[in-house]
N, C-alpha and C. Protein backbone atom coordinates (compact mmCIF):
# COMPACT_ATOMS: atom_id res chain seq x y z
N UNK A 1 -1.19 -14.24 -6.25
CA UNK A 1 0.18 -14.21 -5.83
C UNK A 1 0.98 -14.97 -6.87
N UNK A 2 1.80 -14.45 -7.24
CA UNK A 2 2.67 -14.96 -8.47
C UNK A 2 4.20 -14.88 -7.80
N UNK A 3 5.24 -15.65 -8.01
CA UNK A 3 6.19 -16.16 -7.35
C UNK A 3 7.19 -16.55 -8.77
N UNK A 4 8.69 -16.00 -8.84
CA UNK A 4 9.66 -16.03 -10.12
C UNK A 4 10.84 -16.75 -9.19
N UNK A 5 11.14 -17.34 -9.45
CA UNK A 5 12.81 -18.18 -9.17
C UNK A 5 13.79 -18.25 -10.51
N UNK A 6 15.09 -17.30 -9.87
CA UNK A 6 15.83 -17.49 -11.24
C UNK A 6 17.04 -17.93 -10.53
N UNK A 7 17.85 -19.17 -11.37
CA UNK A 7 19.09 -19.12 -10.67
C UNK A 7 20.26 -18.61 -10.52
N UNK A 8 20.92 -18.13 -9.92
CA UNK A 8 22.32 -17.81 -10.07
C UNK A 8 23.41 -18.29 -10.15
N UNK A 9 24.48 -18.20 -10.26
CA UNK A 9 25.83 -19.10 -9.82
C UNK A 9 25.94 -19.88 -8.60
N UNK A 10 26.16 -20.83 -8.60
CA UNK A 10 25.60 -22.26 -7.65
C UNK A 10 24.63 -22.24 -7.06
N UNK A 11 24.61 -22.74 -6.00
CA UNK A 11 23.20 -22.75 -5.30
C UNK A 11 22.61 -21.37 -5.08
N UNK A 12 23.02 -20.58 -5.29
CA UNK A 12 21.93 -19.05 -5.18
C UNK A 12 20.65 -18.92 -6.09
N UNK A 13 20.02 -18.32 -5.50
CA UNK A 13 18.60 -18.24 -5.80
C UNK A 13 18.16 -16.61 -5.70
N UNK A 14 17.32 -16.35 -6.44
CA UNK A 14 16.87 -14.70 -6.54
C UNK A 14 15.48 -15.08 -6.84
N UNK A 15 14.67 -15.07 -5.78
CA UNK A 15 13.14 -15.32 -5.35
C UNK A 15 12.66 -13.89 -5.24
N UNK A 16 11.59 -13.91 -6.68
CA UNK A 16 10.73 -12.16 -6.45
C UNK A 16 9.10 -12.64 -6.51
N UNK A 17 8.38 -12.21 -4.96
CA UNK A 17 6.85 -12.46 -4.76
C UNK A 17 6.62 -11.24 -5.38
N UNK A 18 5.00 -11.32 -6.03
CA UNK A 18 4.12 -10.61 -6.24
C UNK A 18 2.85 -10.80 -5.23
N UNK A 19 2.31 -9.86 -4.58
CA UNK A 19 1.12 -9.83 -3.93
C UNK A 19 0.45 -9.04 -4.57
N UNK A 20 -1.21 -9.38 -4.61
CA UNK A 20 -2.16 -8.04 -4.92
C UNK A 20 -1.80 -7.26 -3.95
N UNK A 21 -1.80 -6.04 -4.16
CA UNK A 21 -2.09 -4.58 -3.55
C UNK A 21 -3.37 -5.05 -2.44
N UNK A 22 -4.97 -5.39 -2.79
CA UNK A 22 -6.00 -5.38 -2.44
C UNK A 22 -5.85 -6.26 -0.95
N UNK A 23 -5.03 -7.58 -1.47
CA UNK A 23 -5.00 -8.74 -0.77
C UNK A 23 -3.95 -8.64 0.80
N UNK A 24 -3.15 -7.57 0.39
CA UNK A 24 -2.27 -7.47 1.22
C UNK A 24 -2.86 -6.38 2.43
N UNK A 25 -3.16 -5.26 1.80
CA UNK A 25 -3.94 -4.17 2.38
C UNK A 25 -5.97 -5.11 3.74
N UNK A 26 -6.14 -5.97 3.10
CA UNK A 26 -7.02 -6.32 4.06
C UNK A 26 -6.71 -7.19 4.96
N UNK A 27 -5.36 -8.16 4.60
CA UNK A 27 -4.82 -8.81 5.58
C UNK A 27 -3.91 -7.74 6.65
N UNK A 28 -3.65 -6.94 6.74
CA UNK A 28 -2.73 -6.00 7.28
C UNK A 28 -4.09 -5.84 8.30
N UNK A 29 -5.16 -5.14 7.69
CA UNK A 29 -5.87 -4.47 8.86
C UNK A 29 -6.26 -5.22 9.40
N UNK A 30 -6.66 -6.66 9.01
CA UNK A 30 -7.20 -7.46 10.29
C UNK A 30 -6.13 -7.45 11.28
N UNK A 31 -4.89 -7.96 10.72
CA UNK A 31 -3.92 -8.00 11.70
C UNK A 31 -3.45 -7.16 12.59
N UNK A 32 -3.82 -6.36 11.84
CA UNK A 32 -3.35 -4.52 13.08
C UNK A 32 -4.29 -4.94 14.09
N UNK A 33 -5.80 -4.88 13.75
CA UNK A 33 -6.77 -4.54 14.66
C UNK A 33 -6.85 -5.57 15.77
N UNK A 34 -6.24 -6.88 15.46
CA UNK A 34 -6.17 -7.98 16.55
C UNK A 34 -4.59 -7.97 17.28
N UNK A 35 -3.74 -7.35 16.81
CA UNK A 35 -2.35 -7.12 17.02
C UNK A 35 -2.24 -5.44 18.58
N UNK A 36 -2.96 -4.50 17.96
CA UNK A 36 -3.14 -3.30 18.85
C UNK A 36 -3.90 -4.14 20.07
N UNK A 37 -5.00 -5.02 20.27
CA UNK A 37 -6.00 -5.18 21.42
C UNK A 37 -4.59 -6.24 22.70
N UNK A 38 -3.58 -6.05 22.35
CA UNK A 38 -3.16 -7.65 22.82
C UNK A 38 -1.48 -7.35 22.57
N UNK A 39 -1.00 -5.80 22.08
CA UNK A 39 0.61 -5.65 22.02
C UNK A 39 0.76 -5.79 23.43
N UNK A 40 2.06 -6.25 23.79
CA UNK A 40 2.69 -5.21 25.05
C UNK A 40 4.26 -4.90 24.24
N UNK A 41 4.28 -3.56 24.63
CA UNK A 41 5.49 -2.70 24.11
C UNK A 41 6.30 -2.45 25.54
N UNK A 42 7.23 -2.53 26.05
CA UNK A 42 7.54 -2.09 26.94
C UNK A 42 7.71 -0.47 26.75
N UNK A 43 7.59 0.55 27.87
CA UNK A 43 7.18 1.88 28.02
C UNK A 43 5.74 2.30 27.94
N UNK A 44 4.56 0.87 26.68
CA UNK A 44 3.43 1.26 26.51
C UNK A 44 2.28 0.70 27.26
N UNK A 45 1.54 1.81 27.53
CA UNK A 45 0.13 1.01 28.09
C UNK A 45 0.01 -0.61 26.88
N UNK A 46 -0.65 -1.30 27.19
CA UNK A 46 -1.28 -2.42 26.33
C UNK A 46 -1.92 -1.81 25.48
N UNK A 47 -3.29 -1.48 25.41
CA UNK A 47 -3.61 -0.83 24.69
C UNK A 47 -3.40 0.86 23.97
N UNK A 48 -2.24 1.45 24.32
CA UNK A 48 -2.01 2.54 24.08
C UNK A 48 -0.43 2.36 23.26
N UNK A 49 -0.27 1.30 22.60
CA UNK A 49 1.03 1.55 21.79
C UNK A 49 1.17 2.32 20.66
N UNK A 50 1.98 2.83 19.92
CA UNK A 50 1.23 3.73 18.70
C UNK A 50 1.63 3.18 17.93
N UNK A 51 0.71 3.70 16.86
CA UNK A 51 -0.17 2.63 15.45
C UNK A 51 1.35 2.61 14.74
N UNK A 52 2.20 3.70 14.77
CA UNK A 52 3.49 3.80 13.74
C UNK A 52 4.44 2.22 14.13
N UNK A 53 4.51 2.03 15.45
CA UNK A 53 5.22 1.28 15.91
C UNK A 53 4.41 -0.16 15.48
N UNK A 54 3.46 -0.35 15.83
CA UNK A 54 2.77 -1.55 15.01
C UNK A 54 2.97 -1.82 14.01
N UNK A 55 2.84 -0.76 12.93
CA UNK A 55 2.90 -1.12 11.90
C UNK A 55 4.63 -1.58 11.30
N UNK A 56 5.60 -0.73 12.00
CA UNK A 56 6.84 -1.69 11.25
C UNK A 56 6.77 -3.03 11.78
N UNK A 57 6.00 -3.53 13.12
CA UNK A 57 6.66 -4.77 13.54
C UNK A 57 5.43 -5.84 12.29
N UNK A 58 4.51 -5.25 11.93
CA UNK A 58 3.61 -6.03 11.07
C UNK A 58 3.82 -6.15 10.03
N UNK A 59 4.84 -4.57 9.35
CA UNK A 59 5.20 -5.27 7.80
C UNK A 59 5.71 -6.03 7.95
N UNK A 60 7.05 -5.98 8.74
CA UNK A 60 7.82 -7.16 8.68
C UNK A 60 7.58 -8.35 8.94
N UNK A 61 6.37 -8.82 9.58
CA UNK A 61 5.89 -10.16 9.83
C UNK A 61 5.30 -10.65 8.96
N UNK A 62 4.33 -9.68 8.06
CA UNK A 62 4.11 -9.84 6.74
C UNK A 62 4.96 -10.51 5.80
N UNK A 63 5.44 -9.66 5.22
CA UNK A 63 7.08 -10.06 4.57
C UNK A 63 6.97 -11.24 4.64
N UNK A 64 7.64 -11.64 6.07
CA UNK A 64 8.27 -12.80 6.36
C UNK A 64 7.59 -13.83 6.08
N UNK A 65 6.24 -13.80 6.70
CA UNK A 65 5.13 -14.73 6.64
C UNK A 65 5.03 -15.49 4.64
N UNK A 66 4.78 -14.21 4.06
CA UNK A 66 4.56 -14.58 2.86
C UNK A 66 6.08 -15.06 1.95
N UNK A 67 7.20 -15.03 2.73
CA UNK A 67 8.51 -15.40 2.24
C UNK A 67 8.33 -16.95 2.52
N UNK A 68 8.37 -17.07 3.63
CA UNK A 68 8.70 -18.42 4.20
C UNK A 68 7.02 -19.75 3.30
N UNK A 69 5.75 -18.99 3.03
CA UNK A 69 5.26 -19.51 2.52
C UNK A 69 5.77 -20.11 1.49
N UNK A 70 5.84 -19.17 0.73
CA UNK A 70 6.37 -19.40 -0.87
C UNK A 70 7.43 -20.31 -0.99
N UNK A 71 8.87 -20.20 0.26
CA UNK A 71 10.06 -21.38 0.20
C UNK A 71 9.28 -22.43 0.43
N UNK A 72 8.54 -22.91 1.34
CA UNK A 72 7.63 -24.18 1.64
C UNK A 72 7.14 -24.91 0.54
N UNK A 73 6.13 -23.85 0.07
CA UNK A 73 5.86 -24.33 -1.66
C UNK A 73 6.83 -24.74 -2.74
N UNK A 74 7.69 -24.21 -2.50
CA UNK A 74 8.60 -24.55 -3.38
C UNK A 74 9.84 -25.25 -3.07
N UNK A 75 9.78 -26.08 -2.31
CA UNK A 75 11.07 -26.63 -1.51
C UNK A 75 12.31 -26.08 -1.40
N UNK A 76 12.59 -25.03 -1.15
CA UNK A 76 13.32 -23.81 -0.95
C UNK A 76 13.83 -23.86 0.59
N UNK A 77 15.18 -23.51 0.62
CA UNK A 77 15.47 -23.26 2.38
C UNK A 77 15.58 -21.99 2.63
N UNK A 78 14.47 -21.77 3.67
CA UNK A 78 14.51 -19.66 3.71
C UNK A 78 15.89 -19.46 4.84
N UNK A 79 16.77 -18.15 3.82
CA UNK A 79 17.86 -17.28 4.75
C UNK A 79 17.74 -16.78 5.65
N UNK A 80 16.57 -16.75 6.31
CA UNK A 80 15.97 -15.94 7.55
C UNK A 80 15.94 -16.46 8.50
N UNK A 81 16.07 -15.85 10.09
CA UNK A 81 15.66 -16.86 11.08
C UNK A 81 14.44 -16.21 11.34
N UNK A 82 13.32 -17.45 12.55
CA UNK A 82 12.95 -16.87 12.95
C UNK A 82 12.22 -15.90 14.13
């Protein structure tokens, strides 16, 4: 994981992560596969939510997860709530 900070005009910041491809792709499926046993969706059985719908709420936790790392590391205040 490789991480660029460039600054901008005052306090702005333009933060670009790199993830492996490999690294990201095996953390995803663990997370799906423990994420599907244990959703509740409202409209869905528990175990019957569909995989499409999982998966946007997991990129985005992804994302986030590996955003808010990287500000931590770097004493950074993340724009996000959460």
């Amino acid at each position: 994981m490789s991480i660029s900070i460039e600054t901008l005009e005052g306090s702005q910041r333009r933060v670009t992560i790199i993830v492996a491809a490999d690294k990201i792709e095996a953390a995803y499926k663990e997370q799906l596969k423990g994420y599907a046993k244990n959703a509740r969706v409202d409209g869905f059985v528990k175990v019957k939510v569909p995989h499409q719908l999982l998966n946007n709420v997991l990129a985005w936790q992804l994302v986030k997860m590996c955003y808010l790392m990287k500000c931590n590391v770097h004493s950074l205040m993340p724009v996000i709530a959460d």
